[in-house]
PDB file of N, CA and C in Angstrom:
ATOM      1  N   UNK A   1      -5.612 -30.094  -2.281  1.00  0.00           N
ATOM      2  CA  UNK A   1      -5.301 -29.192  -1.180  1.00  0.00           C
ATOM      3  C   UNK A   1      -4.672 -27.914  -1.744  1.00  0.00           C
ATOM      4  N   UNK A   2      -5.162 -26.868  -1.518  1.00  0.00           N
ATOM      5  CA  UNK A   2      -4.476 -25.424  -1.938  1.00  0.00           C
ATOM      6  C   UNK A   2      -2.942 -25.574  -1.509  1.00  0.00           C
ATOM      7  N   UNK A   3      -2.000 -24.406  -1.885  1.00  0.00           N
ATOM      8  CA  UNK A   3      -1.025 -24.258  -1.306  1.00  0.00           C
ATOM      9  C   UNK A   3      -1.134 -23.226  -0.920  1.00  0.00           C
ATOM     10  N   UNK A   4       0.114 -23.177   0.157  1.00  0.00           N
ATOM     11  CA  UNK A   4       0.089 -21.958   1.434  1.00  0.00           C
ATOM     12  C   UNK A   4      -0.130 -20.574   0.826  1.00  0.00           C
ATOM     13  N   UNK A   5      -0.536 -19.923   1.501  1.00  0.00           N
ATOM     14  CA  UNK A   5      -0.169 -18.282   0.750  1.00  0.00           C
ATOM     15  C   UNK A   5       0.775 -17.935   1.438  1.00  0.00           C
ATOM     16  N   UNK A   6       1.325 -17.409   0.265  1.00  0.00           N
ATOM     17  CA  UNK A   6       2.706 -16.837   0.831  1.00  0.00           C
ATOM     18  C   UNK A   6       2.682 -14.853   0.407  1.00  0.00           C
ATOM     19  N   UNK A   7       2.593 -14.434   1.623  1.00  0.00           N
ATOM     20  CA  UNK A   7       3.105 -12.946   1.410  1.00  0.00           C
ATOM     21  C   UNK A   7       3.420 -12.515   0.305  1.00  0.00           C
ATOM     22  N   UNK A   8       3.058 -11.466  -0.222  1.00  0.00           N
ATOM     23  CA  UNK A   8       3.237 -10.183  -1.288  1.00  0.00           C
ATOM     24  C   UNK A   8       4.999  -9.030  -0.745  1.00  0.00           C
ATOM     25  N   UNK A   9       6.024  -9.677  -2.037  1.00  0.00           N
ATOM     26  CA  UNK A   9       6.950  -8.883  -1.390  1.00  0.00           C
ATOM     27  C   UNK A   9       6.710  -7.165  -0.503  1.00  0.00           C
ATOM     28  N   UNK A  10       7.300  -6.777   0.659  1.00  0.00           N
ATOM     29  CA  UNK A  10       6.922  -5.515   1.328  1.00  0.00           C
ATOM     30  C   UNK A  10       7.294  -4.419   0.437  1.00  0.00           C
ATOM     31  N   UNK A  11       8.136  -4.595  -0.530  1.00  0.00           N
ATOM     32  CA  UNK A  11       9.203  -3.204  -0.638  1.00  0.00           C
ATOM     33  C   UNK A  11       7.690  -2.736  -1.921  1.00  0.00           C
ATOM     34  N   UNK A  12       6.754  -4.165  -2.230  1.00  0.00           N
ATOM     35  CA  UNK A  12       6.181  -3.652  -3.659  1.00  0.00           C
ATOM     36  C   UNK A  12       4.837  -2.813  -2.894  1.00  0.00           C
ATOM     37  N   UNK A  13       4.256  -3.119  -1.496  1.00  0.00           N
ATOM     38  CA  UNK A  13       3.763  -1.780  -1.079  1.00  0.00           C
ATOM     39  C   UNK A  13       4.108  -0.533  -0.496  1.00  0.00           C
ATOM     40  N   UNK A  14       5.101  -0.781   0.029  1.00  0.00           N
ATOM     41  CA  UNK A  14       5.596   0.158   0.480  1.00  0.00           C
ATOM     42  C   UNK A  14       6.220   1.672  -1.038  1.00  0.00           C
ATOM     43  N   UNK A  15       6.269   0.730  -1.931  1.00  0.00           N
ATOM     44  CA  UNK A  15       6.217   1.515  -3.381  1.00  0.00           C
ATOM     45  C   UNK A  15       5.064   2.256  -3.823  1.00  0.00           C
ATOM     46  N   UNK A  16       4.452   1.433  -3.771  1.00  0.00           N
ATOM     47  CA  UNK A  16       3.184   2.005  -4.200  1.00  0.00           C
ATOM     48  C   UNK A  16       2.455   3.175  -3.409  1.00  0.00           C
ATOM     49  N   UNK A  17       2.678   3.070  -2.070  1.00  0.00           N
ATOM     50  CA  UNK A  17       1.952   3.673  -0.747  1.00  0.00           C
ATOM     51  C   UNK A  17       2.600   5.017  -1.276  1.00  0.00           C
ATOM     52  N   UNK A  18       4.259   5.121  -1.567  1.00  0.00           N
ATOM     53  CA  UNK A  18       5.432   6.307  -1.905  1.00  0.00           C
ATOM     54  C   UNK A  18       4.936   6.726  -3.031  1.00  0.00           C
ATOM     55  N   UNK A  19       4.138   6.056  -3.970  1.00  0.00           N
ATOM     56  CA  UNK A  19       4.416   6.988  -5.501  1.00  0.00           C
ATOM     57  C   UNK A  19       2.459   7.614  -5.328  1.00  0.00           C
ATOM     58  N   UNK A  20       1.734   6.727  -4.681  1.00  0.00           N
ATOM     59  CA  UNK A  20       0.820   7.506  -4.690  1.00  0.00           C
ATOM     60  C   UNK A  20      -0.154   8.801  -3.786  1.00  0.00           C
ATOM     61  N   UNK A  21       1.246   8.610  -2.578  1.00  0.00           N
ATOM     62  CA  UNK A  21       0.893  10.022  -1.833  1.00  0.00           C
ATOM     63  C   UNK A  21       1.621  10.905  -2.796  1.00  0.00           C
ATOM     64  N   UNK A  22       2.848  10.685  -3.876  1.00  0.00           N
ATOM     65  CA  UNK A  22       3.309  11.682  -4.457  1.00  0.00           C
ATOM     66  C   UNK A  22       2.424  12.161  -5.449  1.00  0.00           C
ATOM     67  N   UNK A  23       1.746  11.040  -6.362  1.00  0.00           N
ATOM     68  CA  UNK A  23       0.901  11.155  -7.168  1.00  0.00           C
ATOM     69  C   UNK A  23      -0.032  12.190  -5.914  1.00  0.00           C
ATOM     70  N   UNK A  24      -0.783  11.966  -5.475  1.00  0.00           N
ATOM     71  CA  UNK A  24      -1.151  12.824  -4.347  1.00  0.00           C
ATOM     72  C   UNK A  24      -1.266  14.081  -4.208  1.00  0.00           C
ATOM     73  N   UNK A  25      -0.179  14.525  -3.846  1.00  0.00           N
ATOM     74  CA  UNK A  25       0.487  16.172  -3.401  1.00  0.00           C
ATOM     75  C   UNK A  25       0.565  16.517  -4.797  1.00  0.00           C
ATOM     76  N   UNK A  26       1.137  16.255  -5.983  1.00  0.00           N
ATOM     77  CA  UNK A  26       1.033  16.510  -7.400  1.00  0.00           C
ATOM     78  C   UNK A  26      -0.823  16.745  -7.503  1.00  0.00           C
ATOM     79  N   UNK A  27      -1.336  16.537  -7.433  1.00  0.00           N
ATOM     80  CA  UNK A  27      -3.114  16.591  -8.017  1.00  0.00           C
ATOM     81  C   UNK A  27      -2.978  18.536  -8.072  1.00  0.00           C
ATOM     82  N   UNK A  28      -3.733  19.013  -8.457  1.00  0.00           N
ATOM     83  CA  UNK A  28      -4.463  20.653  -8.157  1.00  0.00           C
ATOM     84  C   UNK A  28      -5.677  20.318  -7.729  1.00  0.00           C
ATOM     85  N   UNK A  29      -6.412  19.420  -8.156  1.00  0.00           N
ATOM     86  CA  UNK A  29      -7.723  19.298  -7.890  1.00  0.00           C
ATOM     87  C   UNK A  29      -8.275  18.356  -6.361  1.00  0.00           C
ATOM     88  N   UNK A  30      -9.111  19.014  -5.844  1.00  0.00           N
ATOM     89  CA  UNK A  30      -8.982  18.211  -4.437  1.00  0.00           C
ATOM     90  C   UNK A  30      -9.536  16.463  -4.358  1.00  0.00           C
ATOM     91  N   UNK A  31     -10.354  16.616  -5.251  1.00  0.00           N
ATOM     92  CA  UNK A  31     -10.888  14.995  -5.546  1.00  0.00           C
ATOM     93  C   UNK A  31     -10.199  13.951  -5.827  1.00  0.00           C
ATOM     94  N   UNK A  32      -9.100  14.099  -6.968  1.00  0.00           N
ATOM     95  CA  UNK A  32      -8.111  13.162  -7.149  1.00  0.00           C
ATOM     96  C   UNK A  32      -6.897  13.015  -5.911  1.00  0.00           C
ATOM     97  N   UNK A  33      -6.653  14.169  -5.767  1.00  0.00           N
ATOM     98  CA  UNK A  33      -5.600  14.474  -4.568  1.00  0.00           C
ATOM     99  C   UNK A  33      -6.288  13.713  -3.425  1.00  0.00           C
ATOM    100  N   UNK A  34      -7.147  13.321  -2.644  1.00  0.00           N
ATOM    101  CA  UNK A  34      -8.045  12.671  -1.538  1.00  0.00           C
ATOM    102  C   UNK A  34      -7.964  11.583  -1.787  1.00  0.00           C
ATOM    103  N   UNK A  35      -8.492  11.440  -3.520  1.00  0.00           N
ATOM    104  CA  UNK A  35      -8.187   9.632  -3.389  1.00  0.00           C
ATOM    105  C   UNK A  35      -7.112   9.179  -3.528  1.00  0.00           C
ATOM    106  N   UNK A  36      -6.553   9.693  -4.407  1.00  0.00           N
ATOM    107  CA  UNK A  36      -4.844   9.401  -4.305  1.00  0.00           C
ATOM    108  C   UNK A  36      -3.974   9.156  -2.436  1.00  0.00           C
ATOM    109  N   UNK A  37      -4.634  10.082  -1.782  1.00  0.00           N
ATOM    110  CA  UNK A  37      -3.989   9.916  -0.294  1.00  0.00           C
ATOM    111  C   UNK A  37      -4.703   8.965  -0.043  1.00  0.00           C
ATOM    112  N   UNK A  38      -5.976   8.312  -0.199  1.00  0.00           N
ATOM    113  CA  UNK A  38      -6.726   7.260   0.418  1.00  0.00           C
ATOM    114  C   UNK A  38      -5.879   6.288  -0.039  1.00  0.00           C
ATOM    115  N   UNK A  39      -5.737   5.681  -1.156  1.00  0.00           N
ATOM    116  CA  UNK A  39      -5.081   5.206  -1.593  1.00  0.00           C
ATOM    117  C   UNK A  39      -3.669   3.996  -1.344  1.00  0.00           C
ATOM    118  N   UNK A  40      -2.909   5.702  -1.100  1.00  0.00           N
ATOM    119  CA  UNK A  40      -1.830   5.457  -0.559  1.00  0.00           C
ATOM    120  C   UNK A  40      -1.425   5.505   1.057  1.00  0.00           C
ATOM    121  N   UNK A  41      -3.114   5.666   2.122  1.00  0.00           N
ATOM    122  CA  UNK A  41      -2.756   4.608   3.136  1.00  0.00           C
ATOM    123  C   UNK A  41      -3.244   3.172   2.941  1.00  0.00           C
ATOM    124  N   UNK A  42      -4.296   2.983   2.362  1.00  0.00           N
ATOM    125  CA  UNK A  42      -4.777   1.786   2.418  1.00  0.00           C
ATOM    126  C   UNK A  42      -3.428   0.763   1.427  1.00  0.00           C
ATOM    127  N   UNK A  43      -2.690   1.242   0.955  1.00  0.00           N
ATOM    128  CA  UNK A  43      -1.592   0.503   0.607  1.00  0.00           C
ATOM    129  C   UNK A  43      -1.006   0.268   1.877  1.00  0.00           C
ATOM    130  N   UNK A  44      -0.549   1.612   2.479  1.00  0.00           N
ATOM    131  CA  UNK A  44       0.659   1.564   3.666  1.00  0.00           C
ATOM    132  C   UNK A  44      -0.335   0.306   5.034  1.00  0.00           C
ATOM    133  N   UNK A  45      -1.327   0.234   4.789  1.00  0.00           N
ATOM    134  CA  UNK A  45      -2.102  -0.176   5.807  1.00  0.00           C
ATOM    135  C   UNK A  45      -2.003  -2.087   5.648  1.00  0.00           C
ATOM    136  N   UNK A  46      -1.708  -2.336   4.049  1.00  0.00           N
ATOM    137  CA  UNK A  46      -1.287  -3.228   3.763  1.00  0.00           C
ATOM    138  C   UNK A  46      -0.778  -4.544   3.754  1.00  0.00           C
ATOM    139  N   UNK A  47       0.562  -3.258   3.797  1.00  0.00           N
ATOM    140  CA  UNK A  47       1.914  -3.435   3.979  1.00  0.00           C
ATOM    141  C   UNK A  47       2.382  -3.566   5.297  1.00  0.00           C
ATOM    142  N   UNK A  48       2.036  -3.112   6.135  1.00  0.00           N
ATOM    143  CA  UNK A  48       1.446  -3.114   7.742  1.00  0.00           C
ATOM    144  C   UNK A  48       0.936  -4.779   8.212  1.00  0.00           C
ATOM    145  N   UNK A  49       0.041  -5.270   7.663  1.00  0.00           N
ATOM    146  CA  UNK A  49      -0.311  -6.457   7.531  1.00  0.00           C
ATOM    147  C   UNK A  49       0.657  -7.171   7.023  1.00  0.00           C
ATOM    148  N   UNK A  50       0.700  -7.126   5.357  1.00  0.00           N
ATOM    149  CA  UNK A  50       2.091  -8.427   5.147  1.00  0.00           C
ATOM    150  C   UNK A  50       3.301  -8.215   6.321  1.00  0.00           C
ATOM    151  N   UNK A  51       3.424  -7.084   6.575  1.00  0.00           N
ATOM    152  CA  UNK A  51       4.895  -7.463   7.418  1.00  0.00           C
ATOM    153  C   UNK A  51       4.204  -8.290   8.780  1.00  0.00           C
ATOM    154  N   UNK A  52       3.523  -7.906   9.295  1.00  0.00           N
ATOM    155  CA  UNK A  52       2.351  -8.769  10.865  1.00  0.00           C
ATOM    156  C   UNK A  52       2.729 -10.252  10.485  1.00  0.00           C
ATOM    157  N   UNK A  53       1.679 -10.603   9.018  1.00  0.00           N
ATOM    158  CA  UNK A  53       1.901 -11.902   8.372  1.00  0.00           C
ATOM    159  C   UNK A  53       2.976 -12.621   8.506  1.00  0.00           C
ATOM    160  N   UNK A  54       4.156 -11.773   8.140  1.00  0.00           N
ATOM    161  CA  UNK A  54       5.617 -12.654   7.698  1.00  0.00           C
ATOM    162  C   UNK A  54       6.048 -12.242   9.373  1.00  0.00           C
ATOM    163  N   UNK A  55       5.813 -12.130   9.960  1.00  0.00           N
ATOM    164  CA  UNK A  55       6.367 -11.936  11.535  1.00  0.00           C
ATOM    165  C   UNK A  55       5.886 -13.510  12.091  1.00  0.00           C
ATOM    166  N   UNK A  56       4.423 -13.445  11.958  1.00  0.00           N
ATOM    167  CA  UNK A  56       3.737 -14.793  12.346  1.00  0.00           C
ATOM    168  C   UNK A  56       4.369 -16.404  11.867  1.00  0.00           C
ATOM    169  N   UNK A  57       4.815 -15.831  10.546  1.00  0.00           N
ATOM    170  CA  UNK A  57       5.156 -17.437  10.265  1.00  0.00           C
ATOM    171  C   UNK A  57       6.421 -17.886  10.367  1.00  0.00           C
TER     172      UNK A  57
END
């Protein structure tokens, strides 16, 4: 039998989501700068989820 999954601490996306919209706004070039913001919602979007997750259980 597997064991449970257990949630990804929040603070480690909510980090990541922070350093790569900064990484982000830092780019000159618009290509890296776009994915870098993609990026860093689909982190925040996440993190959004694990917290849903750890609400549920």
């Amino acid at each position: 039998m597997a064991a449970p999954r257990k949630p990804a601490p929040l603070w480690l996306y909510i980090t990541a989501a922070a350093l790569f919209a900064l990484a982000g706004l830092l780019q000159s070039d618009t290509l890296p700068r776009v994915l870098f913001l993609i990026a860093a919602a689909l982190f925040a979007v996440t993190a959004v989820l694990q917290w849903r997750m750890r609400r549920k259980a």
